[in-house]
N, C-alpha and C. Protein backbone atom coordinates (compact mmCIF):
# COMPACT_ATOMS: atom_id res chain seq x y z
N UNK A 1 22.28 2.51 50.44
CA UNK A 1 22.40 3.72 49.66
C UNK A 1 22.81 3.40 48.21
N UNK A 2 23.63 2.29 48.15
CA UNK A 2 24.14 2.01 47.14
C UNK A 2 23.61 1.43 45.72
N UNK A 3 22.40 0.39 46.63
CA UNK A 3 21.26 -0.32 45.88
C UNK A 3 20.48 0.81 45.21
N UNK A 4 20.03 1.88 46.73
CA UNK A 4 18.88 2.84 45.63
C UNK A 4 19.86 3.05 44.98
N UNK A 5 20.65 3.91 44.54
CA UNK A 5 21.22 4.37 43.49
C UNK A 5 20.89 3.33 42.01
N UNK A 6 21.40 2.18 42.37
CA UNK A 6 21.29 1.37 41.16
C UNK A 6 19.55 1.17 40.79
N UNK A 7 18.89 0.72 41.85
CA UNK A 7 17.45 0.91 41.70
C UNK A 7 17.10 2.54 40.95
N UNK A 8 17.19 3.64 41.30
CA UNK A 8 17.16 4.55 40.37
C UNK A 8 17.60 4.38 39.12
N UNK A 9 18.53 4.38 38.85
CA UNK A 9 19.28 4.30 38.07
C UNK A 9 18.76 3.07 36.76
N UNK A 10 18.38 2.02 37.27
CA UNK A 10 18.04 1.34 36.27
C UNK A 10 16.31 1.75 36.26
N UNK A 11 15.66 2.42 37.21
CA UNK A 11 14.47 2.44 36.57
C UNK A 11 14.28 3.70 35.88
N UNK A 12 15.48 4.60 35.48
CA UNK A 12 15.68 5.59 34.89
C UNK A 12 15.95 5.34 33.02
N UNK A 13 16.93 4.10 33.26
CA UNK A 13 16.86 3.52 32.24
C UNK A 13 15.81 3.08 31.53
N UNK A 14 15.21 2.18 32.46
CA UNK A 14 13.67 1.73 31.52
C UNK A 14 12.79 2.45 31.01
N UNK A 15 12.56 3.56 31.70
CA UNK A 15 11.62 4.87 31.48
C UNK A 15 12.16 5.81 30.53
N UNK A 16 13.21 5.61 30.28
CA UNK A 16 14.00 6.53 29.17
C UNK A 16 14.01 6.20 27.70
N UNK A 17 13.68 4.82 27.37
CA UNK A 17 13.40 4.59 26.15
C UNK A 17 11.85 5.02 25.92
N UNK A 18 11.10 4.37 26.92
CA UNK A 18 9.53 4.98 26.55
C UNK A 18 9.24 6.18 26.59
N UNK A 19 9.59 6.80 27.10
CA UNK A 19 9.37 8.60 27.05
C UNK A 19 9.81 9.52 25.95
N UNK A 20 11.68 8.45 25.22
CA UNK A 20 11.72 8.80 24.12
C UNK A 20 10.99 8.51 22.82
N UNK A 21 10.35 7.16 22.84
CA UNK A 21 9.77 6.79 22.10
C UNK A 21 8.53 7.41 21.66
N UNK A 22 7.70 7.66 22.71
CA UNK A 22 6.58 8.44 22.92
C UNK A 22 6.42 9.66 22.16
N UNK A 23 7.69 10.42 22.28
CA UNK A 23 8.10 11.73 21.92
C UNK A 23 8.35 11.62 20.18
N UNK A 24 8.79 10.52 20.06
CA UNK A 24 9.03 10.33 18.93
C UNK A 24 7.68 10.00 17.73
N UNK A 25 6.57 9.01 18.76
CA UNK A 25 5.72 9.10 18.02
C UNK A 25 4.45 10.19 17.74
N UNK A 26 4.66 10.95 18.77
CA UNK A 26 3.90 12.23 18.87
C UNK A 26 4.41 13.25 17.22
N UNK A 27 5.49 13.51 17.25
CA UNK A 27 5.96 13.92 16.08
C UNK A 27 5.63 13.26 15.37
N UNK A 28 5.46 12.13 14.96
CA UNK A 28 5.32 11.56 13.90
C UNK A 28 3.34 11.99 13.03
N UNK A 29 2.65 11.81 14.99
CA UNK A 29 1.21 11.98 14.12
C UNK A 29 1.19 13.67 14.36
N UNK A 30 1.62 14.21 14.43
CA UNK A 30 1.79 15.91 14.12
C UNK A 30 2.42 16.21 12.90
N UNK A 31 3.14 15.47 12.20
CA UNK A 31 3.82 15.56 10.72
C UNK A 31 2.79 14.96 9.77
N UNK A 32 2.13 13.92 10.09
CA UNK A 32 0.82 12.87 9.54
C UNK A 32 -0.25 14.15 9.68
N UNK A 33 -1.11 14.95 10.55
CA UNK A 33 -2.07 15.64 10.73
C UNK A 33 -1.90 17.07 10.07
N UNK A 34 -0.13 17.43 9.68
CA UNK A 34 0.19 18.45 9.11
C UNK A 34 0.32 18.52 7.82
N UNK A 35 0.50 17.05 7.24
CA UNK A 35 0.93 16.64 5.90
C UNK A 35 -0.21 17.60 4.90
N UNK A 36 0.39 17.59 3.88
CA UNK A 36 -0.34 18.31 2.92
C UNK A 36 -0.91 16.85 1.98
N UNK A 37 -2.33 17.34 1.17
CA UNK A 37 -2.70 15.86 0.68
C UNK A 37 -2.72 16.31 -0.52
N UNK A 38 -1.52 16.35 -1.20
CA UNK A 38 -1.31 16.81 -2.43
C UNK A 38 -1.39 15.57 -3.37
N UNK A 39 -1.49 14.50 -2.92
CA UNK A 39 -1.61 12.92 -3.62
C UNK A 39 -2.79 12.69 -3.42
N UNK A 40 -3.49 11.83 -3.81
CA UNK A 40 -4.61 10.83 -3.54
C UNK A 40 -4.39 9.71 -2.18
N UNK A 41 -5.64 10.22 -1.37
CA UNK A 41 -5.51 9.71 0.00
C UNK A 41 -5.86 8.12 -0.55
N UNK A 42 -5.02 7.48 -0.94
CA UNK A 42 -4.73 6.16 -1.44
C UNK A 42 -5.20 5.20 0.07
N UNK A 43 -4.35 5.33 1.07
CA UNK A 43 -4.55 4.55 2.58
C UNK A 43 -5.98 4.67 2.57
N UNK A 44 -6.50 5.85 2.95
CA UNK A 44 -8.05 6.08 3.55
C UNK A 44 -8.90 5.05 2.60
N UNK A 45 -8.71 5.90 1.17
CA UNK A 45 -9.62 4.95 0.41
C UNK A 45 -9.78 3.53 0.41
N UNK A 46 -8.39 3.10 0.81
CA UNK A 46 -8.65 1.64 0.84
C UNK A 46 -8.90 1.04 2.19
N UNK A 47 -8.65 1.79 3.72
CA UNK A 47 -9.52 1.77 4.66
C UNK A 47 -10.71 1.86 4.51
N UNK A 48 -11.18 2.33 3.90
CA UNK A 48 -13.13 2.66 3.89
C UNK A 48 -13.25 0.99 3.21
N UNK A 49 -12.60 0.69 2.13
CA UNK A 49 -13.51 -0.43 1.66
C UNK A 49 -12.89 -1.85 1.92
N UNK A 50 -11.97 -1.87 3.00
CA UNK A 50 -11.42 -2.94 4.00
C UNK A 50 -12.81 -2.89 5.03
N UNK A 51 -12.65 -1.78 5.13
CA UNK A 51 -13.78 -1.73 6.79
C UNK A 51 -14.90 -2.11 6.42
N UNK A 52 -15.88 -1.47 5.41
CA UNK A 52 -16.91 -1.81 4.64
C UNK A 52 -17.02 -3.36 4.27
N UNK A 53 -16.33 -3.91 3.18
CA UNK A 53 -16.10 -4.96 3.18
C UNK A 53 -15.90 -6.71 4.71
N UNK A 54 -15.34 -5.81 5.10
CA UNK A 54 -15.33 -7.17 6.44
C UNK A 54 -16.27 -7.27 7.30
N UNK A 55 -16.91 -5.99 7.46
CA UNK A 55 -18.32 -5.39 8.01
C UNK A 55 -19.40 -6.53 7.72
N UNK A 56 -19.45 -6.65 6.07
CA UNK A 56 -20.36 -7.48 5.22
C UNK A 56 -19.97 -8.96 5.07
N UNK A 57 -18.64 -8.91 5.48
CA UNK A 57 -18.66 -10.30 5.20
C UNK A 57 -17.97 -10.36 3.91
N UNK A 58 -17.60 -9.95 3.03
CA UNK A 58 -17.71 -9.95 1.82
C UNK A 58 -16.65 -11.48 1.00
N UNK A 59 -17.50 -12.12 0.58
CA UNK A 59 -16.51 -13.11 -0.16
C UNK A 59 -15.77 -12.77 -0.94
N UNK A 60 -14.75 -13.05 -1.56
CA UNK A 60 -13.97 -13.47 -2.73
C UNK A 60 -13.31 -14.41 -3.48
N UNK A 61 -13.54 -14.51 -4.62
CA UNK A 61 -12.77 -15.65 -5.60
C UNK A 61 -11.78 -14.96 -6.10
N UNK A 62 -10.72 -15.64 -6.22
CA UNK A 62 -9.19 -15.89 -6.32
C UNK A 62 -8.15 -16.37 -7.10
N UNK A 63 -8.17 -16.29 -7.73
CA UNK A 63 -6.37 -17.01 -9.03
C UNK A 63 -5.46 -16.93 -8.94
N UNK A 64 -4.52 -17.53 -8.49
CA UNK A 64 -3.29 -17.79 -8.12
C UNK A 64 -2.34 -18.36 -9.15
N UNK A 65 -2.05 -18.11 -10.53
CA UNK A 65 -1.26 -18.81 -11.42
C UNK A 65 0.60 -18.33 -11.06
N UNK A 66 1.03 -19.74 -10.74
CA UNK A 66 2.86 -19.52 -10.70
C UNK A 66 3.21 -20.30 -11.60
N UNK A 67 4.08 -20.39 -12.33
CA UNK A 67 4.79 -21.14 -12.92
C UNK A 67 3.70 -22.18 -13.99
N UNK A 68 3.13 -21.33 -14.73
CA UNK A 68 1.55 -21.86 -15.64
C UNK A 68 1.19 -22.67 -14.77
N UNK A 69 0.50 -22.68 -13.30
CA UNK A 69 -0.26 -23.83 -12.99
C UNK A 69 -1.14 -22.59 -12.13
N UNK A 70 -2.38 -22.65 -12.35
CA UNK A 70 -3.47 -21.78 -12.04
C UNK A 70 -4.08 -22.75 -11.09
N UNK A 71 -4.81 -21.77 -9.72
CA UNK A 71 -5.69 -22.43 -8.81
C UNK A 71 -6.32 -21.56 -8.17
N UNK A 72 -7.66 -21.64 -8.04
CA UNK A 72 -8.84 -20.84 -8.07
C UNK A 72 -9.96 -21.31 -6.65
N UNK A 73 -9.42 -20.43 -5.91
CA UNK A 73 -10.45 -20.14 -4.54
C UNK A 73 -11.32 -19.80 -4.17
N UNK A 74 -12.73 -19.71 -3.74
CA UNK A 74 -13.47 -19.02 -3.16
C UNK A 74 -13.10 -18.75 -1.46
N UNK A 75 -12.84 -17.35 -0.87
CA UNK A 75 -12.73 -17.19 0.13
C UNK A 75 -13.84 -16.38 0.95
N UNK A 76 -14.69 -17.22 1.93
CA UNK A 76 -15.79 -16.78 2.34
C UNK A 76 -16.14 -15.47 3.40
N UNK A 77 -14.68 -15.64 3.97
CA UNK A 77 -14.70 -14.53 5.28
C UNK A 77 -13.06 -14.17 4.57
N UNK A 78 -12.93 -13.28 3.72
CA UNK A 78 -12.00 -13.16 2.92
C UNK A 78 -11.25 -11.55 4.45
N UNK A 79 -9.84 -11.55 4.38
CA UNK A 79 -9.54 -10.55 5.49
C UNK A 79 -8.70 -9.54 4.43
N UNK A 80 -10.04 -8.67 3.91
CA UNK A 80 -9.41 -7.98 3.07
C UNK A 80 -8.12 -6.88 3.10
N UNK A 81 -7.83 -6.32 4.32
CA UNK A 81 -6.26 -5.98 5.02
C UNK A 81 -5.45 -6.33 4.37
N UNK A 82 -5.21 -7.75 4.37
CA UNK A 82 -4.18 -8.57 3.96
C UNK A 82 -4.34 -8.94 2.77
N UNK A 83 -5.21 -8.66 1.76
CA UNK A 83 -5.89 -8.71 0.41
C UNK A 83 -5.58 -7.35 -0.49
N UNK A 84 -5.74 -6.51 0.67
CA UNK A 84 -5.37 -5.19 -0.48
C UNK A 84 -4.43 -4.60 0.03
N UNK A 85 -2.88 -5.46 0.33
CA UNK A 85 -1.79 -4.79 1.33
C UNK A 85 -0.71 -4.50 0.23
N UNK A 86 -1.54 -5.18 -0.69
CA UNK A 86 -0.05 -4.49 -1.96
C UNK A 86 -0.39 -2.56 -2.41
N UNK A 87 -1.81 -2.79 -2.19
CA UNK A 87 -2.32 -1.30 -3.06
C UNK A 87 -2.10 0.10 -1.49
N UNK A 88 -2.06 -0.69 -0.38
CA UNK A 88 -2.13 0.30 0.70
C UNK A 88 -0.40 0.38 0.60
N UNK A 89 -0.09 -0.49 1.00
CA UNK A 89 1.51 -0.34 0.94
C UNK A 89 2.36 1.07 -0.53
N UNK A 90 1.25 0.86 -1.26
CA UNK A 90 2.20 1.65 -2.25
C UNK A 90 1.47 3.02 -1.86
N UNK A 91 0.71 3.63 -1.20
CA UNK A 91 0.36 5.04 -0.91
C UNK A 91 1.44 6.03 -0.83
N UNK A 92 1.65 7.16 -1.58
CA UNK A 92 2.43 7.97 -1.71
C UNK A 92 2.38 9.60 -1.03
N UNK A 93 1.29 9.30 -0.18
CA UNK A 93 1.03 10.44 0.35
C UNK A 93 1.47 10.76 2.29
N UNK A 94 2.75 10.85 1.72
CA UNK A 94 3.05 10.98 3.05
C UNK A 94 4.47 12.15 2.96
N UNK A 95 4.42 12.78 3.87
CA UNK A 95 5.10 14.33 4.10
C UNK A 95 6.27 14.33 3.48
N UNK A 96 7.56 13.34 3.84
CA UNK A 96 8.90 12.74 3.06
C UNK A 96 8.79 12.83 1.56
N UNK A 97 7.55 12.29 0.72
CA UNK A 97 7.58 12.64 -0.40
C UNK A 97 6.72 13.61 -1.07
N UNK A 98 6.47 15.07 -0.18
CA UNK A 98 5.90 16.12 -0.92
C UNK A 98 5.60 16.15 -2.18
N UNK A 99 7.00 16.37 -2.45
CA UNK A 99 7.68 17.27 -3.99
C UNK A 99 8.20 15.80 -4.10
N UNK A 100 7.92 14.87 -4.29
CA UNK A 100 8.50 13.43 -5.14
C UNK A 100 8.14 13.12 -6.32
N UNK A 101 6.92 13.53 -6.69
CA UNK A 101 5.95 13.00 -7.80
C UNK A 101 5.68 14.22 -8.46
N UNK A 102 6.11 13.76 -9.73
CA UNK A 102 5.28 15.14 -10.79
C UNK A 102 3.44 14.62 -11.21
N UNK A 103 2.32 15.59 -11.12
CA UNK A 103 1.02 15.27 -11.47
C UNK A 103 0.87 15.63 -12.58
N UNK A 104 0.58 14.84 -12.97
CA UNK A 104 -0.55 15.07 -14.48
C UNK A 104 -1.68 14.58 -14.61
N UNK A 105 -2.19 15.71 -14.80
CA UNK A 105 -4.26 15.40 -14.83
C UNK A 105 -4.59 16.01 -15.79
N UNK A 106 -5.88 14.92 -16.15
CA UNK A 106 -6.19 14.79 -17.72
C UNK A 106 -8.19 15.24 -17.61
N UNK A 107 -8.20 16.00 -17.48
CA UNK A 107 -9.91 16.08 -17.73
C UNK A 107 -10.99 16.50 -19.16
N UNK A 108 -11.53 15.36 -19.33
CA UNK A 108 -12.91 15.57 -19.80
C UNK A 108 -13.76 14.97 -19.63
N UNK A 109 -15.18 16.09 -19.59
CA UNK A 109 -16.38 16.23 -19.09
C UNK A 109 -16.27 15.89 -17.53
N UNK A 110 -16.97 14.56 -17.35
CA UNK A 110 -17.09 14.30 -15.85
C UNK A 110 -15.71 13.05 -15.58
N UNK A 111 -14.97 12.31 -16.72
CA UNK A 111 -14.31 11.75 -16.31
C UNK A 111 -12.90 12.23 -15.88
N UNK A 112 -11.89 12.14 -15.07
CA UNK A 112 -10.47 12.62 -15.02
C UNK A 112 -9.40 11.40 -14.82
N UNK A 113 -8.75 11.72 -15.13
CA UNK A 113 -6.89 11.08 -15.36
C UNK A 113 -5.99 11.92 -14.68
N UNK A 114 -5.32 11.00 -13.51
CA UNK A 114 -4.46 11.71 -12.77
C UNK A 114 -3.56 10.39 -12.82
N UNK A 115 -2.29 11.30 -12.85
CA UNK A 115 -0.80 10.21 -13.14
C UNK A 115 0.08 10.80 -12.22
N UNK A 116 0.46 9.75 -11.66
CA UNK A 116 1.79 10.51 -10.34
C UNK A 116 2.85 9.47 -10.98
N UNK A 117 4.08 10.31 -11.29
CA UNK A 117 4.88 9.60 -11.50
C UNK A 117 6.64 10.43 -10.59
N UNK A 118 7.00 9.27 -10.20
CA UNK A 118 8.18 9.28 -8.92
C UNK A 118 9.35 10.37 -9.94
N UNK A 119 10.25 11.14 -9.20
CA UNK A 119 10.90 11.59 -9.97
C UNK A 119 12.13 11.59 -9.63
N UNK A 120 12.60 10.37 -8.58
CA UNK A 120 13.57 9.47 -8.50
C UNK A 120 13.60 7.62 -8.80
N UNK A 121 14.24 7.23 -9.04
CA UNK A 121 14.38 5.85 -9.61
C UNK A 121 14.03 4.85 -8.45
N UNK A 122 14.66 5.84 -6.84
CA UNK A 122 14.64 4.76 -5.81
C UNK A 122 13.34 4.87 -5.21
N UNK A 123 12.53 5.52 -5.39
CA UNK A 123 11.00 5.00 -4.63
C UNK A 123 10.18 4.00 -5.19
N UNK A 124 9.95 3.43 -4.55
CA UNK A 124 9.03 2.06 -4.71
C UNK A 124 8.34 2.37 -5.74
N UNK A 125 6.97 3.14 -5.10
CA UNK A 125 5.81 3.58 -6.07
C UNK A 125 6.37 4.43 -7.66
N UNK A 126 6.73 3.55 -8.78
CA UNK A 126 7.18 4.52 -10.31
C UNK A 126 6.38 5.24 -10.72
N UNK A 127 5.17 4.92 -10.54
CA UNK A 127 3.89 5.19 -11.40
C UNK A 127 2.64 4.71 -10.59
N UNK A 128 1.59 5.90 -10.94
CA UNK A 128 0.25 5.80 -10.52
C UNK A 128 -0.36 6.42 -11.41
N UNK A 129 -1.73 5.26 -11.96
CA UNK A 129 -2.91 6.07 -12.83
C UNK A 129 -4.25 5.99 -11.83
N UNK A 130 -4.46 6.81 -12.13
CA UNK A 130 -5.83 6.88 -11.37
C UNK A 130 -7.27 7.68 -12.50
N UNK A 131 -8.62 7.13 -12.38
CA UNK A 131 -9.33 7.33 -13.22
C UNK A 131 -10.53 7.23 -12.46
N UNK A 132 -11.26 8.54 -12.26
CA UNK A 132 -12.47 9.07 -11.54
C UNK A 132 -13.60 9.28 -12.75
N UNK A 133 -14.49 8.70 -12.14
CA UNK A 133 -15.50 8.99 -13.24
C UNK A 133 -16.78 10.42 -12.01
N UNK A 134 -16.60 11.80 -12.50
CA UNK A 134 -17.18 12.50 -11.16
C UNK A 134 -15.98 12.58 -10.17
N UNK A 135 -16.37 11.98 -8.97
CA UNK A 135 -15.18 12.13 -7.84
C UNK A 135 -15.24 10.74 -7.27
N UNK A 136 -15.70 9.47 -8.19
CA UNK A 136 -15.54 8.68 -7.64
C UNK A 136 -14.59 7.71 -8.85
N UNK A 137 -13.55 7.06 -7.70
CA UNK A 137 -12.45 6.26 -8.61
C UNK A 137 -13.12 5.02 -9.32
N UNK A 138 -13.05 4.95 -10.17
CA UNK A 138 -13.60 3.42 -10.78
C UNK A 138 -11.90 2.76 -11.14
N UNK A 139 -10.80 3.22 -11.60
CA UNK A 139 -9.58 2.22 -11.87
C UNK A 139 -8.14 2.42 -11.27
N UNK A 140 -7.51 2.25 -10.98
CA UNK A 140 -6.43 2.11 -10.44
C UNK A 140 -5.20 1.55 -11.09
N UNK A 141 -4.12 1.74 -11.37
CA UNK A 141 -2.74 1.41 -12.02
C UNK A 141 -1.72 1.73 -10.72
N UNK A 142 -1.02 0.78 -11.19
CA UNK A 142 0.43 1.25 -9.54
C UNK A 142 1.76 0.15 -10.59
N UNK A 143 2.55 0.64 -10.90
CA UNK A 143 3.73 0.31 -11.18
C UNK A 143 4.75 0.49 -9.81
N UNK A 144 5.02 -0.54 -9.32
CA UNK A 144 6.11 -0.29 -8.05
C UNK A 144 7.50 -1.45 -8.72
N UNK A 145 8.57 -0.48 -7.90
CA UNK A 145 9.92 -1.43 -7.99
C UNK A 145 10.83 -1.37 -7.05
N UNK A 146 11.42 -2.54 -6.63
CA UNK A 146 12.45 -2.20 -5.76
C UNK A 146 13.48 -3.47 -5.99
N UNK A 147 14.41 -2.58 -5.74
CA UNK A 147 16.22 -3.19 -6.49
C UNK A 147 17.28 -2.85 -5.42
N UNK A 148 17.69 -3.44 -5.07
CA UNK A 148 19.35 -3.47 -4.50
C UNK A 148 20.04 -4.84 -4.97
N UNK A 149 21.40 -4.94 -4.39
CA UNK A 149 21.88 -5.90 -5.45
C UNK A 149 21.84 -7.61 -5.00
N UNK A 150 20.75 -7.54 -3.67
CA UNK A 150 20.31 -8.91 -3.43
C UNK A 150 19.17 -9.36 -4.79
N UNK A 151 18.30 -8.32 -4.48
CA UNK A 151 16.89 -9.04 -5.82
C UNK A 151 15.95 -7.46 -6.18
N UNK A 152 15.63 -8.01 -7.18
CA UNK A 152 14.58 -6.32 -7.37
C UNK A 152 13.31 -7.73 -8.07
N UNK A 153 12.29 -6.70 -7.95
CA UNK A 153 10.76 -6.89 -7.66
C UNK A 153 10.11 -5.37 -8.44
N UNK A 154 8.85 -6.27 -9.54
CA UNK A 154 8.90 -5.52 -10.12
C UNK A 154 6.90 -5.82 -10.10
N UNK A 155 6.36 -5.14 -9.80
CA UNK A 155 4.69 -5.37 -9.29
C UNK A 155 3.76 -4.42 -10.28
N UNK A 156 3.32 -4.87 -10.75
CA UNK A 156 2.11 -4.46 -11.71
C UNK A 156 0.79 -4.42 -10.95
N UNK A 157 0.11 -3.57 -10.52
CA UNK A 157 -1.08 -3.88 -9.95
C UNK A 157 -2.23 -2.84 -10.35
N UNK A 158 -3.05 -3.49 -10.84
CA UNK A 158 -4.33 -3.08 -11.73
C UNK A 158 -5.87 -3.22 -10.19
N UNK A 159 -6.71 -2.47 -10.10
CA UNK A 159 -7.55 -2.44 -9.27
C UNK A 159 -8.60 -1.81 -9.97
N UNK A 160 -10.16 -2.48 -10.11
CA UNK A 160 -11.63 -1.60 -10.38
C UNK A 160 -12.32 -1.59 -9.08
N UNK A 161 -13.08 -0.16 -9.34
CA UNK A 161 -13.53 -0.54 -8.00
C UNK A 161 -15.07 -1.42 -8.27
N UNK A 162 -15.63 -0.53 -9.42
CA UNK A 162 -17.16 -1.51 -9.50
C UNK A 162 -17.03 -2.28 -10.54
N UNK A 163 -17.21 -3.40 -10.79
CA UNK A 163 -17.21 -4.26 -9.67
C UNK A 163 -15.92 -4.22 -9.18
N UNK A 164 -15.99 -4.97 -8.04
CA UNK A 164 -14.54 -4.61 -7.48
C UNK A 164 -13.53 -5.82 -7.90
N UNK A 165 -12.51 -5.79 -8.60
CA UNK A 165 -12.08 -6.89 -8.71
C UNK A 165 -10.35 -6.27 -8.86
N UNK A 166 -9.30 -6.71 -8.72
CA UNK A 166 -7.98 -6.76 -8.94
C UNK A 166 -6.85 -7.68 -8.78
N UNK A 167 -6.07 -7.08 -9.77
CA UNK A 167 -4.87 -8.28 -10.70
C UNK A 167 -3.11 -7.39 -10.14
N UNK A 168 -2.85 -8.52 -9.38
CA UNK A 168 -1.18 -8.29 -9.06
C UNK A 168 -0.19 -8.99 -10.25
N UNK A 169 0.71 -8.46 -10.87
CA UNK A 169 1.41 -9.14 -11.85
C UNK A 169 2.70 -9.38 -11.07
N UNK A 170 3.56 -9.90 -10.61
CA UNK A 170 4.79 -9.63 -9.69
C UNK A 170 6.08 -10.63 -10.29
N UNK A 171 7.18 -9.71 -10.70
CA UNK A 171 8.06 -10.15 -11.51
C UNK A 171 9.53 -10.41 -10.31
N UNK A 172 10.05 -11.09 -9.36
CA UNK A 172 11.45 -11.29 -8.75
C UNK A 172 12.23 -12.12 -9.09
N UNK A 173 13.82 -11.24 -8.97
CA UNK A 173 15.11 -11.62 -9.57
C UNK A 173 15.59 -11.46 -8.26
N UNK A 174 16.24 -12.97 -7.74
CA UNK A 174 17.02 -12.95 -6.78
C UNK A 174 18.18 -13.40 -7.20
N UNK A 175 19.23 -12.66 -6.28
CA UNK A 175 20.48 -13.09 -6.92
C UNK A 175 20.49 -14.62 -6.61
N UNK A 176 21.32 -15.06 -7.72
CA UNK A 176 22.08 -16.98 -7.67
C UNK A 176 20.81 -17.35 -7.94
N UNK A 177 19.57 -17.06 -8.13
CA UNK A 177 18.13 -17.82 -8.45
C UNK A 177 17.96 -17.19 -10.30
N UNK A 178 17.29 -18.00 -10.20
CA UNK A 178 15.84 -17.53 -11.77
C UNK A 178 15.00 -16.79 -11.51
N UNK A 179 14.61 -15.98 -12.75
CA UNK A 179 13.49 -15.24 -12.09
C UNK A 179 12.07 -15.97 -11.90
N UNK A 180 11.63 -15.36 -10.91
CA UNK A 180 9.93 -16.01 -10.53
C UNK A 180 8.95 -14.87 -11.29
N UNK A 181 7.65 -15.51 -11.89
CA UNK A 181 7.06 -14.40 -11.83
C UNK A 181 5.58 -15.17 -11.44
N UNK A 182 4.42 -13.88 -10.65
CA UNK A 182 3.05 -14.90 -10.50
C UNK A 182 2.37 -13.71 -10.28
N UNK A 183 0.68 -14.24 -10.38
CA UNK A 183 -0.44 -13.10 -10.98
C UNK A 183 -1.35 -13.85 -10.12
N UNK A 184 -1.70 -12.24 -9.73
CA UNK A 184 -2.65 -13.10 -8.60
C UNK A 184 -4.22 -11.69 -9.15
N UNK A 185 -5.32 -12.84 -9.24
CA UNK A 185 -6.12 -12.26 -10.00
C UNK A 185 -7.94 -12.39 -9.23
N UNK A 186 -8.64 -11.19 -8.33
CA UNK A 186 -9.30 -11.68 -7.25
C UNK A 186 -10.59 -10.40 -7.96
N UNK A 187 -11.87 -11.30 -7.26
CA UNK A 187 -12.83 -10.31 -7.29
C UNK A 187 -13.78 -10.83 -6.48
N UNK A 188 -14.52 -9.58 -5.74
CA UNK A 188 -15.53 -9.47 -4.99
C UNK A 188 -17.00 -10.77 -5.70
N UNK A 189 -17.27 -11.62 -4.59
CA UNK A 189 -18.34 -12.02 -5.09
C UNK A 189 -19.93 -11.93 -4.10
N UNK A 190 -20.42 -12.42 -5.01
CA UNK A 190 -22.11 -12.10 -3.68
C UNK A 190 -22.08 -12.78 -2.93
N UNK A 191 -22.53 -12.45 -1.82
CA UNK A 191 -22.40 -13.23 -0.07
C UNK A 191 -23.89 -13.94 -0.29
């Protein structure tokens, strides 16, 4: 009698984190499916041309300069995911930061200028330019920062889409170190 008890009992336990968990992530894609897309679906866009891209194969060449010493790659089965994880990572469109960003949009004729800029100090993403020629993006700007009093990191990242090519500038101050800084500078080439 004693065992079941503990046999219950611990398989009550095990089942109790997953059921909460579950619950937890259900809310999460009901807050995601409810979200308002008052930003630029930044993620998607750069899903479509991850997926597109690996689809094809798509090569890329590469620049890597740290510390003035430059070195230059061709990558043939390039895994663009992990290539454009600085520009997905900074997406600002998610429910937590509604009302975070003030917009400013700039239109004439067929081209537009849209600027999201953070309107607290502590979010990553400071600044976003974005530049549609019609409804399709041709440039990209992302100023991101992040600081506490181990190291702050300070990322410049420039993106075109045609041709497709983009430049990470990335500035870190760790404490008891020097600062590092390195530019990483990549574009789509023909397969």
């Amino acid at each position: 009698m004693i065992r079941n008890n503990f046999f219950i009992l611990g398989f009550a336990l095990l089942l109790l984190p997953t059921v909460f968990f579950t619950a937890c992530n259900t809310t999460n894609e009901n807050l995601a499916t409810k979200s308002s897309s008052e930003y630029f679906a930044l993620q998607n866009y750069f899903n479509t041309i991850i997926e597109e891209y690996e689809k094809e194969k798509t090569p890329l060449e590469k620049t890597i300069i740290y510390q003035n010493e430059s070195q230059t790659q061709v990558i043939n089965e390039a895994n663009w995911a992990e290539e454009l994880q600085l520009f997905t990572a900074s997406d600002i469109n998610k429910p937590a930061w509604r009302d975070a960003y003030s917009i400013d949009t700039v239109q004439k004729a067929k081209e537009k200028e849209v600027t999201y800029t953070a309107k607290k100090k502590d979010l990553k993403t400071q600044k976003m330019i974005l530049r549609f020629s019609g409804n399709n993006l041709q440039h990209l700007t992302i100023q991101n920062r992040q600081k506490n009093v181990m190291y702050e990191t300070l990322e410049d990242l420039n993106f075109q889409a045609s041709p497709l090519q983009y430049s990470c500038e990335v500035y870190q101050k760790m404490l008891w170190f020097s600062p590092t800084t390195f530019t990483i500078k990549a574009q789509k080439t023909a397969p």
